[in-house]
Protein backbone atom coordinates (compact mmCIF):
# COMPACT_ATOMS: atom_id res chain seq x y z
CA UNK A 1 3.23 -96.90 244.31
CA UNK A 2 5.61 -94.51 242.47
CA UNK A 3 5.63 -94.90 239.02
CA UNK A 4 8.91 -94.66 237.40
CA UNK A 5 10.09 -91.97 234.35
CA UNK A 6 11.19 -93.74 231.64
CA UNK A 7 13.11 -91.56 229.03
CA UNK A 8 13.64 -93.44 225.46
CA UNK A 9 15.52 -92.11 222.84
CA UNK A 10 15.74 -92.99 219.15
CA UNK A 11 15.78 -91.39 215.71
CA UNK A 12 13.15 -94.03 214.45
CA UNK A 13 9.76 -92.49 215.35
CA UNK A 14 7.67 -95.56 215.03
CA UNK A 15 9.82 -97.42 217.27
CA UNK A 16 9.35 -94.44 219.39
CA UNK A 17 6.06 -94.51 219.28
CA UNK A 18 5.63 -98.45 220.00
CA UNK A 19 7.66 -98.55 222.96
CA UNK A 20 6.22 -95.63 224.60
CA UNK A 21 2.90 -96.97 223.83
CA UNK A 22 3.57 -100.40 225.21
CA UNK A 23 5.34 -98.65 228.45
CA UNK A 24 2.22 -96.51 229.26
CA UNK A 25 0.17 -99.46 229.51
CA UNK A 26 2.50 -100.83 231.87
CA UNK A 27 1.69 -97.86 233.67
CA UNK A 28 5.35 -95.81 233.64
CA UNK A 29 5.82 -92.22 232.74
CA UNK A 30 7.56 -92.00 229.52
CA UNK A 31 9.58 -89.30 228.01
CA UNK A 32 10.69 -89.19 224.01
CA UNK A 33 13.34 -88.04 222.48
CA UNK A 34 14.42 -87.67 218.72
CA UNK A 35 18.51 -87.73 219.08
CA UNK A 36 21.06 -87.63 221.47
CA UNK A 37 20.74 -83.67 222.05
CA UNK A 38 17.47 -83.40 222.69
CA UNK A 39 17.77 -86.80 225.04
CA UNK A 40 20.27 -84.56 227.02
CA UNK A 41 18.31 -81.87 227.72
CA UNK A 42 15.14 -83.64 228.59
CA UNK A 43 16.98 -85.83 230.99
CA UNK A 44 18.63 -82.92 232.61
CA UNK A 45 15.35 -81.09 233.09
CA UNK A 46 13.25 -84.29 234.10
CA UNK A 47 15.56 -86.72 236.22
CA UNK A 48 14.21 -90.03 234.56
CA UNK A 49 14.50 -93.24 236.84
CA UNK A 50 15.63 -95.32 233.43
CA UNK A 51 17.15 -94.17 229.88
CA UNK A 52 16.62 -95.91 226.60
CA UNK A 53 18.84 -95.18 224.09
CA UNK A 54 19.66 -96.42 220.70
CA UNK A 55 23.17 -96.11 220.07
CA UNK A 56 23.06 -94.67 216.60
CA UNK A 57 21.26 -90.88 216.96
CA UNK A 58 21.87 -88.03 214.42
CA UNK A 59 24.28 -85.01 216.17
CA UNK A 60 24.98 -87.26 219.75
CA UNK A 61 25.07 -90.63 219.29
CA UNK A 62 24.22 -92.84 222.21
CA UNK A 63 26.95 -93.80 223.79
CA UNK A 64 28.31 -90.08 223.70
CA UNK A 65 24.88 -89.28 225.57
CA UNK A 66 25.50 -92.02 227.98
CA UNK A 67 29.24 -90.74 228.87
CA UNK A 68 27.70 -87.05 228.94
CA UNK A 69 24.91 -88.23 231.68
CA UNK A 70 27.62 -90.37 234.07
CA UNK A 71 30.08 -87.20 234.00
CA UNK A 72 26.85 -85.60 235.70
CA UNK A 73 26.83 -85.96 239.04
CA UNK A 74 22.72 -85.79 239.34
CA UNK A 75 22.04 -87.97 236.51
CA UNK A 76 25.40 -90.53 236.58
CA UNK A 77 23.52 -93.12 239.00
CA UNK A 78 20.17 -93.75 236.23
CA UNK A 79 20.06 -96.79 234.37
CA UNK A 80 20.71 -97.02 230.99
CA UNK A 81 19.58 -100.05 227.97
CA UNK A 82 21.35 -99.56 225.02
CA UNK A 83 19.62 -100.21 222.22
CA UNK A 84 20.89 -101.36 218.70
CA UNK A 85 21.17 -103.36 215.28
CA UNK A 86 24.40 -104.38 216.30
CA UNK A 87 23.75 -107.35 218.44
CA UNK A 88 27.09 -109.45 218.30
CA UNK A 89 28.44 -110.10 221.89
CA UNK A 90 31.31 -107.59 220.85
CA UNK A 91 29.03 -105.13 220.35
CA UNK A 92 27.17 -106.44 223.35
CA UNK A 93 30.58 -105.82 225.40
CA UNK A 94 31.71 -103.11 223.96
CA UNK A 95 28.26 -101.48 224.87
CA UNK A 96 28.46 -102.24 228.55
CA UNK A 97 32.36 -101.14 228.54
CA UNK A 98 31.09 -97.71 227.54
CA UNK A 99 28.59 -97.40 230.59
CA UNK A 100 25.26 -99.00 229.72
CA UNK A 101 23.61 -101.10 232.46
CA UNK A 102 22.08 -103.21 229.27
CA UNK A 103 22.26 -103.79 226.26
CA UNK A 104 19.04 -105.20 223.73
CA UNK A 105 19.63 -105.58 220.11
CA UNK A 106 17.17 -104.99 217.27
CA UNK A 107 14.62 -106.16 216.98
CA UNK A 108 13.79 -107.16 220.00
CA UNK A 109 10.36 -108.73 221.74
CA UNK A 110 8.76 -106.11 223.78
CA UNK A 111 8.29 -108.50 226.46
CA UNK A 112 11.97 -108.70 226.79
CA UNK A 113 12.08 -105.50 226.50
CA UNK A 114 9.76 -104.90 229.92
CA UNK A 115 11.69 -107.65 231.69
CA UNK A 116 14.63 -105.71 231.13
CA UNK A 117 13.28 -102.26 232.49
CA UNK A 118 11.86 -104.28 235.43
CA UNK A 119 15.36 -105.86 235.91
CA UNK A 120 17.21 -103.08 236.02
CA UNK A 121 14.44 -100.92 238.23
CA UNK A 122 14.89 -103.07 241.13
CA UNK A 123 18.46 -103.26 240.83
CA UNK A 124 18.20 -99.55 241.19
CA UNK A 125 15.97 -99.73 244.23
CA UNK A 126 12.93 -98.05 242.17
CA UNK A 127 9.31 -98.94 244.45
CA UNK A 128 7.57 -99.37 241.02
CA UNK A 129 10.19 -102.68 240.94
CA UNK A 130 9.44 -103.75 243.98
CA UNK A 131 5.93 -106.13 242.88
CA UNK A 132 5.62 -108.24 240.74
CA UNK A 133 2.73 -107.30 238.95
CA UNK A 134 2.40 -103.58 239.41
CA UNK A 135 -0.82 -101.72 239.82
CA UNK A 136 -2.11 -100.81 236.44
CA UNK A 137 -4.86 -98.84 237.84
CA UNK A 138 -4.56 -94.82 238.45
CA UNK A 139 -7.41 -93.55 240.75
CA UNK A 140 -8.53 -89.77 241.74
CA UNK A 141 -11.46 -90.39 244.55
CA UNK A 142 -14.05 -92.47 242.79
CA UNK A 143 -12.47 -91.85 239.31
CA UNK A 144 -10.63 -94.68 237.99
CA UNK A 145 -8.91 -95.35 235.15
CA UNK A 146 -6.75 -99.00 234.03
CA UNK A 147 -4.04 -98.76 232.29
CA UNK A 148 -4.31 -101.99 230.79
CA UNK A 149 -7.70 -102.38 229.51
CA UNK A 150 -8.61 -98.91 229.13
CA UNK A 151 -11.37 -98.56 230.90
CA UNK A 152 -12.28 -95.63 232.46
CA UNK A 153 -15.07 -95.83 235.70
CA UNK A 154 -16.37 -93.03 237.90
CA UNK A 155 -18.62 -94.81 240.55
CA UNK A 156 -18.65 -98.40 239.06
CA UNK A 157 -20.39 -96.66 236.04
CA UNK A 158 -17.73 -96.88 232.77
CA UNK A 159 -17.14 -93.93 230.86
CA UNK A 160 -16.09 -93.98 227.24
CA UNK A 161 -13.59 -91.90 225.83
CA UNK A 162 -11.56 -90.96 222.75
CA UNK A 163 -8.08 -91.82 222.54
CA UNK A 164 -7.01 -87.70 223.13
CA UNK A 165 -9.38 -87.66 225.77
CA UNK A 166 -7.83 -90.85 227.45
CA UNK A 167 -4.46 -89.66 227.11
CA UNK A 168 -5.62 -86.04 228.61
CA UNK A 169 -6.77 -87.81 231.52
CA UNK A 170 -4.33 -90.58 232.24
CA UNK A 171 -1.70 -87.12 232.08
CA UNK A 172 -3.40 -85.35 234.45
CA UNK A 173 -3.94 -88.88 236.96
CA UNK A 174 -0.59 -89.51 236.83
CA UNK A 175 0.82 -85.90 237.29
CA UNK A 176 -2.08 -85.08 240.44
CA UNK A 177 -1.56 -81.63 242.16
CA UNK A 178 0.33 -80.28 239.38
CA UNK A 179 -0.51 -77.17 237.59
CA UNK A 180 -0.07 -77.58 233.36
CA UNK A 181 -0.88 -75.04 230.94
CA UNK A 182 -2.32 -75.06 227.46
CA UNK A 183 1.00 -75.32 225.82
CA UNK A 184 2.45 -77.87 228.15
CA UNK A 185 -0.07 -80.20 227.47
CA UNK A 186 -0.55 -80.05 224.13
CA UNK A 187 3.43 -80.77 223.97
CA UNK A 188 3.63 -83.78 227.13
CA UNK A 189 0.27 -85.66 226.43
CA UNK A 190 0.31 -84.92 222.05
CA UNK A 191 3.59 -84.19 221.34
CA UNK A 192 2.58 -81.15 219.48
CA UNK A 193 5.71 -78.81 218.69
CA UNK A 194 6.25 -75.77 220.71
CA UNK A 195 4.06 -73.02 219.06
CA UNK A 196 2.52 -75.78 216.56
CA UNK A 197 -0.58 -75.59 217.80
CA UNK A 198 -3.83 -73.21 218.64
CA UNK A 199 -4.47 -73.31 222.39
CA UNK A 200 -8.32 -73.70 222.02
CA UNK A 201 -7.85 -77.51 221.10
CA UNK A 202 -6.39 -78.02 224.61
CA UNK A 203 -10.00 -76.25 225.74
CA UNK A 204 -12.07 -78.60 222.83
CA UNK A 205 -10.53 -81.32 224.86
CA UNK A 206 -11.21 -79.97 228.12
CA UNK A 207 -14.76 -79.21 227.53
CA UNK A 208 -15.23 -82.65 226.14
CA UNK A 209 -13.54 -84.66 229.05
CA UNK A 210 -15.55 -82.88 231.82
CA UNK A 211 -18.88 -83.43 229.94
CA UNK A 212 -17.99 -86.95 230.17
CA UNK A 213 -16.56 -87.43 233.85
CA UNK A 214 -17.83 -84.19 235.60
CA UNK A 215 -21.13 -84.25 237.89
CA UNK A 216 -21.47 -80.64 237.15
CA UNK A 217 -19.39 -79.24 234.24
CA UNK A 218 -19.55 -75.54 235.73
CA UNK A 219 -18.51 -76.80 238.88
CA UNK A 220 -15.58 -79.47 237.69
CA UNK A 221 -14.24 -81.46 240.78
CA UNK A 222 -12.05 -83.38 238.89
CA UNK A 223 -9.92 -81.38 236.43
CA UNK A 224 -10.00 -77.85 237.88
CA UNK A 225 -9.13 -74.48 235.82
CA UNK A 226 -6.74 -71.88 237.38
CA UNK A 227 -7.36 -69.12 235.46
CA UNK A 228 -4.94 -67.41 233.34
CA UNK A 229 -3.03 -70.17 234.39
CA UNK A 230 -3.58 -73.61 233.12
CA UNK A 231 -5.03 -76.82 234.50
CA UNK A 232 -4.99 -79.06 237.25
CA UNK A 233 -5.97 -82.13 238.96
CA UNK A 234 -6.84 -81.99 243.02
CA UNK A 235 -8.45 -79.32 245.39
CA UNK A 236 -6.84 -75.95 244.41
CA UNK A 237 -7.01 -74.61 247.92
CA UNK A 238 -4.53 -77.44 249.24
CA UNK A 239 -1.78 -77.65 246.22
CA UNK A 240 -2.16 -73.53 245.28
CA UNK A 241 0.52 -72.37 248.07
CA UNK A 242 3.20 -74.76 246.79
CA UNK A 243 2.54 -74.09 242.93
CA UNK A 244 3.43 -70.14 243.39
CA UNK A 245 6.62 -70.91 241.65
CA UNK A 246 5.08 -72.49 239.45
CA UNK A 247 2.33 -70.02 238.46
CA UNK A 248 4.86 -66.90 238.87
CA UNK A 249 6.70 -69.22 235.78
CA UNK A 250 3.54 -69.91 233.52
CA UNK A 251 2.63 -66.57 233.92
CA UNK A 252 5.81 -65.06 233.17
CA UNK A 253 5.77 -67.04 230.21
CA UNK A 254 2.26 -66.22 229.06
CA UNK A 255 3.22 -62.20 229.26
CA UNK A 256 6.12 -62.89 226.41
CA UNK A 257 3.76 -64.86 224.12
């Protein structure tokens, strides 16, 4: 089953930080932004299946995002919860008259919260909507990891792993046959800023994950290296003719840094 990208976007970090938390273990993608601009951008480069957005952002407030994104003809169609402190049911109205699908004021209970997103999935058609009690398990062969529990198998044996470690690999089981580089993962699995970080802590990570999961750590079969390149998850030989974009790109990118 698909699982659906979920794009929140809020100016209060630890809300931020809760909800995307309590989404992942629901076993959704989820995007972050920081303010209205930046929620722009993101959803224009990622297509998200659902939007988030509190109404009151620094430079693009929410409702101007949500009148930017139904003037697009690509993005009009996603679903979008408003969220906000101003929970009267004139501010409820006035939020739906402005576009939203939703509308949840703060605080809120995150269970709610879920029954919302599921709500308004399946009224979009989304397949991650269409159970009731999703899959919370992501699997490459006889690697296995719930999103729930946190548990992380490889032949019925568990492994145990860090928290970076279990975020590296729930990235790269949820994103299979695609090719990330140093810098993309340290920003889409630690939300490192662009240039914040030294590269060799994505390797540190690397090198600590395989000797965990991998048989044969100079022979990895589950997370793969394509040098000069990046990382990836899956049998090079089968996903490496439809990455060429994608590695002409990277390596583009790693001749101007």
């Amino acid at each position: 089953m698909a699982l659906a990208k979920i794009l929140i976007a809020d100016d209060e970090q630890d809300l931020v930080w809760a909800v995307r938390h309590t989404l992942l273990a629901e076993g959704y993608e989820v995007l972050s932004a920081n303010d209205g601009l930046e929620a722009i951008t993101i959803a224009q480069n990622s297509q998200p299946d659902l939007l988030i957005l509190d109404i009151m952002m620094p430079h693009v407030d929410g409702i101007q995002v949500c009148h930017i994104l139904r003037r697009d003809q690509h993005l009009a169609s996603i679903p979008i919860l408003f969220l906000s402190k101003y929970s009267s049911i004139t501010d409820r109205i006035a939020g739906l008259d402005d576009g939203a699908d939703d509308y949840l004021g703060k605080p809120f209970d995150f269970g709610e919260l879920k029954a919302r997103i599921r709500a308004l999935l399946r009224r979009a058609g989304h397949p991650s909507a269409m159970h009731e009690t999703p899959s919370s398990i992501l699997s490459y062969t006889d690697l296995h990891l719930d999103l729930r529990t946190h548990h992380v198998t490889i032949n019925d044996t568990t492994v145990l792993l860090t928290p970076a470690e279990f975020d590296l690999l729930r990235h790269f089981l949820s994103h299979q046959g695609e090719l990330f580089s140093s810098q993309q993962l340290l920003q889409q699995v630690w939300r490192y800023e662009p240039d914040s970080c030294e590269h060799g802590l994505v390797r540190w990570h690397i090198m600590n994950l395989r000797a965990k999961i991998e048989p044969d750590t100079s022979a990895p079969i589950y997370v793969r290296t394509i040098p000069r390149h990046g990382y990836i998850m899956g049998d090079p030989e089968n996903t490496l003719p439809r990455l060429a974009p994608q590695l002409h790109a990277i390596g583009k990118t790693l001749t101007q840094t």
